[in-house]
Protein backbone atom coordinates (compact mmCIF):
# COMPACT_ATOMS: atom_id res chain seq x y z
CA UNK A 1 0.00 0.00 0.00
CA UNK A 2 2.56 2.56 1.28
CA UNK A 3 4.78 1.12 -2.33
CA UNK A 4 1.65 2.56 -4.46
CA UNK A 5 1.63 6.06 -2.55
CA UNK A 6 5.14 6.69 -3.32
CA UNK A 7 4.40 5.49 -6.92
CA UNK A 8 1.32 7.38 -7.21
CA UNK A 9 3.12 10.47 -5.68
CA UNK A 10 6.18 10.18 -7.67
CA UNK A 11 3.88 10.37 -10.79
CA UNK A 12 2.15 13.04 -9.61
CA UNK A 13 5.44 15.28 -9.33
CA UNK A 14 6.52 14.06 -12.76
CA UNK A 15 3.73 14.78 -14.10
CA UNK A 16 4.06 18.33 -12.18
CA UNK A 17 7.23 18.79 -13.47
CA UNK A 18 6.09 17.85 -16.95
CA UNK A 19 3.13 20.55 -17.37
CA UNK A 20 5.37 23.54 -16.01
CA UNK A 21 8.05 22.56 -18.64
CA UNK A 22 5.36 22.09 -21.25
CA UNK A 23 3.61 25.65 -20.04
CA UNK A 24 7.23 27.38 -19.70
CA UNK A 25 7.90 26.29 -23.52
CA UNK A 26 4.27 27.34 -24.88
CA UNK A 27 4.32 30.27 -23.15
CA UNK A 28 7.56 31.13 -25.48
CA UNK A 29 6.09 29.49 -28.85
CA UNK A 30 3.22 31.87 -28.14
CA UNK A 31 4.52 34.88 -27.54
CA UNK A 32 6.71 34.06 -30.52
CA UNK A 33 3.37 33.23 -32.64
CA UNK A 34 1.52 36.07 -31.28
CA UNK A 35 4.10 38.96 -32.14
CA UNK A 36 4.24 37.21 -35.72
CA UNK A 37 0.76 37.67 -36.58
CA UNK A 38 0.01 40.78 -34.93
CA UNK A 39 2.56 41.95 -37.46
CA UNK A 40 1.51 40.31 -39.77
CA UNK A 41 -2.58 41.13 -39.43
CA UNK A 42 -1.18 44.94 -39.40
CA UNK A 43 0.52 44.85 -42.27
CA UNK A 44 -2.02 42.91 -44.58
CA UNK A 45 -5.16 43.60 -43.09
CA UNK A 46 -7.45 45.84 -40.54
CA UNK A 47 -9.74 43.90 -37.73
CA UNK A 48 -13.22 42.45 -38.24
CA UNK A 49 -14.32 44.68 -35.85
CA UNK A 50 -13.22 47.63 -37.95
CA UNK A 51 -14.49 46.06 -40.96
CA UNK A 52 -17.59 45.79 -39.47
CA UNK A 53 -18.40 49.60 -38.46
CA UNK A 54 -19.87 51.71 -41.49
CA UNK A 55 -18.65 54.69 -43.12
CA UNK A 56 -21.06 57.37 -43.99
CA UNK A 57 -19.33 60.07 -46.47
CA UNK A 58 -20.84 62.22 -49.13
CA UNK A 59 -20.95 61.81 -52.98
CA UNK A 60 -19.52 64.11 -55.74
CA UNK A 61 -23.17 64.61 -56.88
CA UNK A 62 -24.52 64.81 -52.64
CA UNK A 63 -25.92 61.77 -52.34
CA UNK A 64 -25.05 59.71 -49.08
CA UNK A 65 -22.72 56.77 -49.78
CA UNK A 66 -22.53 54.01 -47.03
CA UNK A 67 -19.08 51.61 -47.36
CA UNK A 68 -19.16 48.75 -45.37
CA UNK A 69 -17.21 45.60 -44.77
CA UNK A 70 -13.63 45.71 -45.97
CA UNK A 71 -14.26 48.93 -47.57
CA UNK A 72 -15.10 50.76 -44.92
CA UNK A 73 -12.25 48.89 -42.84
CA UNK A 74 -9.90 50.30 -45.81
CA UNK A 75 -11.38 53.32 -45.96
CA UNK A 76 -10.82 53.82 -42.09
CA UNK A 77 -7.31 52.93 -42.42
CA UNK A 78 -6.15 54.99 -44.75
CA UNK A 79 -3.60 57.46 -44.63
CA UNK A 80 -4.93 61.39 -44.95
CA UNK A 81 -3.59 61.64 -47.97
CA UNK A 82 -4.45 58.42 -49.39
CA UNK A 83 -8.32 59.68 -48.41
CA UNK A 84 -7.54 62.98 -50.48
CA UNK A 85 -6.07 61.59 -53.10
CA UNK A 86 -9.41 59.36 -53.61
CA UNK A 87 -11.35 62.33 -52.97
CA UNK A 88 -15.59 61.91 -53.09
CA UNK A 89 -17.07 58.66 -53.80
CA UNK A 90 -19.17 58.11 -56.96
CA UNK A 91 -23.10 57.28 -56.94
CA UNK A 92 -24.81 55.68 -59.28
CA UNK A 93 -25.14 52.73 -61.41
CA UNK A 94 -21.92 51.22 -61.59
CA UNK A 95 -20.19 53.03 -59.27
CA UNK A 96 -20.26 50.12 -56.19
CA UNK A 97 -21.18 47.05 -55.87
CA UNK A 98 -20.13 43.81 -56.62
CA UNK A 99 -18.55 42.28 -59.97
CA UNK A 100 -19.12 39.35 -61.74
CA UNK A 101 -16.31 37.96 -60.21
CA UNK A 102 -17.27 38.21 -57.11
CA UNK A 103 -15.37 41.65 -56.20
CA UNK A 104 -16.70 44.59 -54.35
CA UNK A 105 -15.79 47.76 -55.41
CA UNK A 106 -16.23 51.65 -54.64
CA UNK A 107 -15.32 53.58 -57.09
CA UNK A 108 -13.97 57.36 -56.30
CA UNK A 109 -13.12 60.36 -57.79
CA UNK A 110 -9.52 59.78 -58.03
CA UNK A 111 -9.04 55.69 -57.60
CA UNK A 112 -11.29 52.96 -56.21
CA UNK A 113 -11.17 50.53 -53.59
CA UNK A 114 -11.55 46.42 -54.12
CA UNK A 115 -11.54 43.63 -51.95
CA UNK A 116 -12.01 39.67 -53.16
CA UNK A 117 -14.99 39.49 -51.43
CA UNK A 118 -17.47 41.22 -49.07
CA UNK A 119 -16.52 39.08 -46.21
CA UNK A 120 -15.24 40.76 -42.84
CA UNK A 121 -11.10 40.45 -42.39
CA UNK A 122 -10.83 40.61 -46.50
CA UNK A 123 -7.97 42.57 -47.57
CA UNK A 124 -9.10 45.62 -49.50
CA UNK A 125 -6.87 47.72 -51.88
CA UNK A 126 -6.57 51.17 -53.36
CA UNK A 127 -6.09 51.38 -57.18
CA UNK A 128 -5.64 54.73 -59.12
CA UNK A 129 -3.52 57.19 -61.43
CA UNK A 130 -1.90 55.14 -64.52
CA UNK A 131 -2.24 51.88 -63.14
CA UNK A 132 -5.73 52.19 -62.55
CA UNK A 133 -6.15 53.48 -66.19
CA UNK A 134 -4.46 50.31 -67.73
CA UNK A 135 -6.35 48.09 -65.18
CA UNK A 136 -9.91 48.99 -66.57
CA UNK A 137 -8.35 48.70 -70.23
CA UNK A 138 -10.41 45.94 -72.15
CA UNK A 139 -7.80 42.77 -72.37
CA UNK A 140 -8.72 39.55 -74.28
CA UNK A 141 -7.78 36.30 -71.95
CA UNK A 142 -3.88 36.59 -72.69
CA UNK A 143 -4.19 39.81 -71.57
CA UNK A 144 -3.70 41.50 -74.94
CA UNK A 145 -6.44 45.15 -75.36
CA UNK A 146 -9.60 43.78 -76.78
CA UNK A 147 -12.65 45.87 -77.36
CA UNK A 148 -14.35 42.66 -76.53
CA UNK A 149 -12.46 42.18 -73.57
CA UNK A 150 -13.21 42.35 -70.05
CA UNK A 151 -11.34 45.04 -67.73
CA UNK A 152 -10.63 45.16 -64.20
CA UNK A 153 -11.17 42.43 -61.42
CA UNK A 154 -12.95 40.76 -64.44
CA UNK A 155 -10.11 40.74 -66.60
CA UNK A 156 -7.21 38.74 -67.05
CA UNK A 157 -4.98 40.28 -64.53
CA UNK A 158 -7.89 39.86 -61.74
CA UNK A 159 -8.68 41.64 -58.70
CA UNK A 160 -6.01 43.76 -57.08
CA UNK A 161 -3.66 42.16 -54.44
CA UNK A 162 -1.67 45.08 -53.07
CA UNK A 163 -1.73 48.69 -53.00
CA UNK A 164 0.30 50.90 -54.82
CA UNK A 165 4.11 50.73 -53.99
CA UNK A 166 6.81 52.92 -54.76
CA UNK A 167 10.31 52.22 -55.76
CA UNK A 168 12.35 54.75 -56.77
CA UNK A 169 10.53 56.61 -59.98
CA UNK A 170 8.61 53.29 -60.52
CA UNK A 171 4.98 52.82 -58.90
CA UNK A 172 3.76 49.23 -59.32
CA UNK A 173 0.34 47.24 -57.93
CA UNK A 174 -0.04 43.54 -57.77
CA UNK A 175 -3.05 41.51 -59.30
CA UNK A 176 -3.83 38.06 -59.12
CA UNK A 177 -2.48 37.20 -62.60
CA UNK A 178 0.02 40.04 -62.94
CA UNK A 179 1.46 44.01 -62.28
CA UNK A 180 1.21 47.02 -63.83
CA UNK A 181 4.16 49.26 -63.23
CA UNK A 182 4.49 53.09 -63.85
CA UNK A 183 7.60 55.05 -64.29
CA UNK A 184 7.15 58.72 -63.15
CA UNK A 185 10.24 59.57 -65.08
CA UNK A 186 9.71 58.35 -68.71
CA UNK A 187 6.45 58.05 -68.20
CA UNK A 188 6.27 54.10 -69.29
CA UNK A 189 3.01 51.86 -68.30
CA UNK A 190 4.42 48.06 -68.23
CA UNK A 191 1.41 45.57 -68.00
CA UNK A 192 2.30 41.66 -67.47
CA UNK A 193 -0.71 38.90 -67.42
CA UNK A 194 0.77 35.47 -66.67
CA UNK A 195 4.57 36.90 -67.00
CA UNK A 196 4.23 37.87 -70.43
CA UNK A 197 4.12 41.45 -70.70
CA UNK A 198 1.35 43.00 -72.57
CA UNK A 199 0.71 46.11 -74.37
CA UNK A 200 -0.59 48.88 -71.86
CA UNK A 201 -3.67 50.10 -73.88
């Protein structure tokens, strides 16, 4: 009898000893794991809880324009100048909603915002200037200017998967399929689909 206590107890304190080790070491793994993707949530997306709260702003015609979901959560984030270089939201027909491919979209005065899908926690990006203009150019599937093409998230590059970067004199934005590049000092648009490069328009 007293033979099983000291068994029972000796397992007991190995067992002891065994948790605090395992705690100690996932207490480091999640710190670890925790800093990582709070980094990386603030550098690719905002919170649910932002993409949840609606923005109310005014249209370039006065109408009252509601974003929601991960365009309001992009919206919200957005730098001061990134919300004056979009300027007023457009109304109409058009003008928001959500693609045939499933994108949602706000268009603005001076770019417009996408996201993959309406769901909460979806990325959103800002497209504009050049890039923006060679984006909505009609493209056949290869990516080539069709006037019986489709442009934009529908087209072959796809919806938008970063927003615009800068490096150097060149400004570039990702797409699913491809980039489109523009280069402030000789003023050259380079459009790839697939790798292949493309004409611009």
């Amino acid at each position: 009898m007293r033979q099983n206590m000291r068994r029972t107890a000796g397992v007991a304190a190995a067992l002891a000893v065994t948790a605090a080790v395992l705690a100690g070491c996932s207490d480091d793994k999640s710190d670890d794991a925790s800093a990582s993707t709070t980094a990386t949530s603030a550098a690719t997306t905002t919170s649910s809880a932002a993409a949840a709260k609606p923005v109310e702003l005014t249209s370039t015609d006065g109408k009252e324009v509601t974003l929601t979901g991960p365009i309001a959560a992009k919206y919200s984030a957005a730098t001061d100048k990134q919300r004056k270089d979009l300027g007023k939201p457009k109304a109409g027909k058009g003008e928001a909603g959500t693609s045939e491919s499933g994108v949602v979209f706000q268009q603005f005065v001076g770019g417009v915002i996408t996201a993959k899908n309406a769901e909460a926690g979806t990325p959103a990006f800002i497209t504009w200037g050049k890039i923006r203009d060679a984006w909505n150019v009609k493209r056949d599937e290869h990516g080539k200017p069709s006037a019986h093409g489709k442009s934009g998230s529908n087209g072959p590059l796809g919806a938008a998967t970063s927003d615009e970067t800068d490096e150097g004199t060149l400004k570039k934005s990702t797409f699913e399929h491809g980039e489109i590049t523009f280069d402030t000092k000789t003023d050259k648009i380079k459009v790839t689909v697939m790798g292949k490069e493309v004409a611009a328009k």
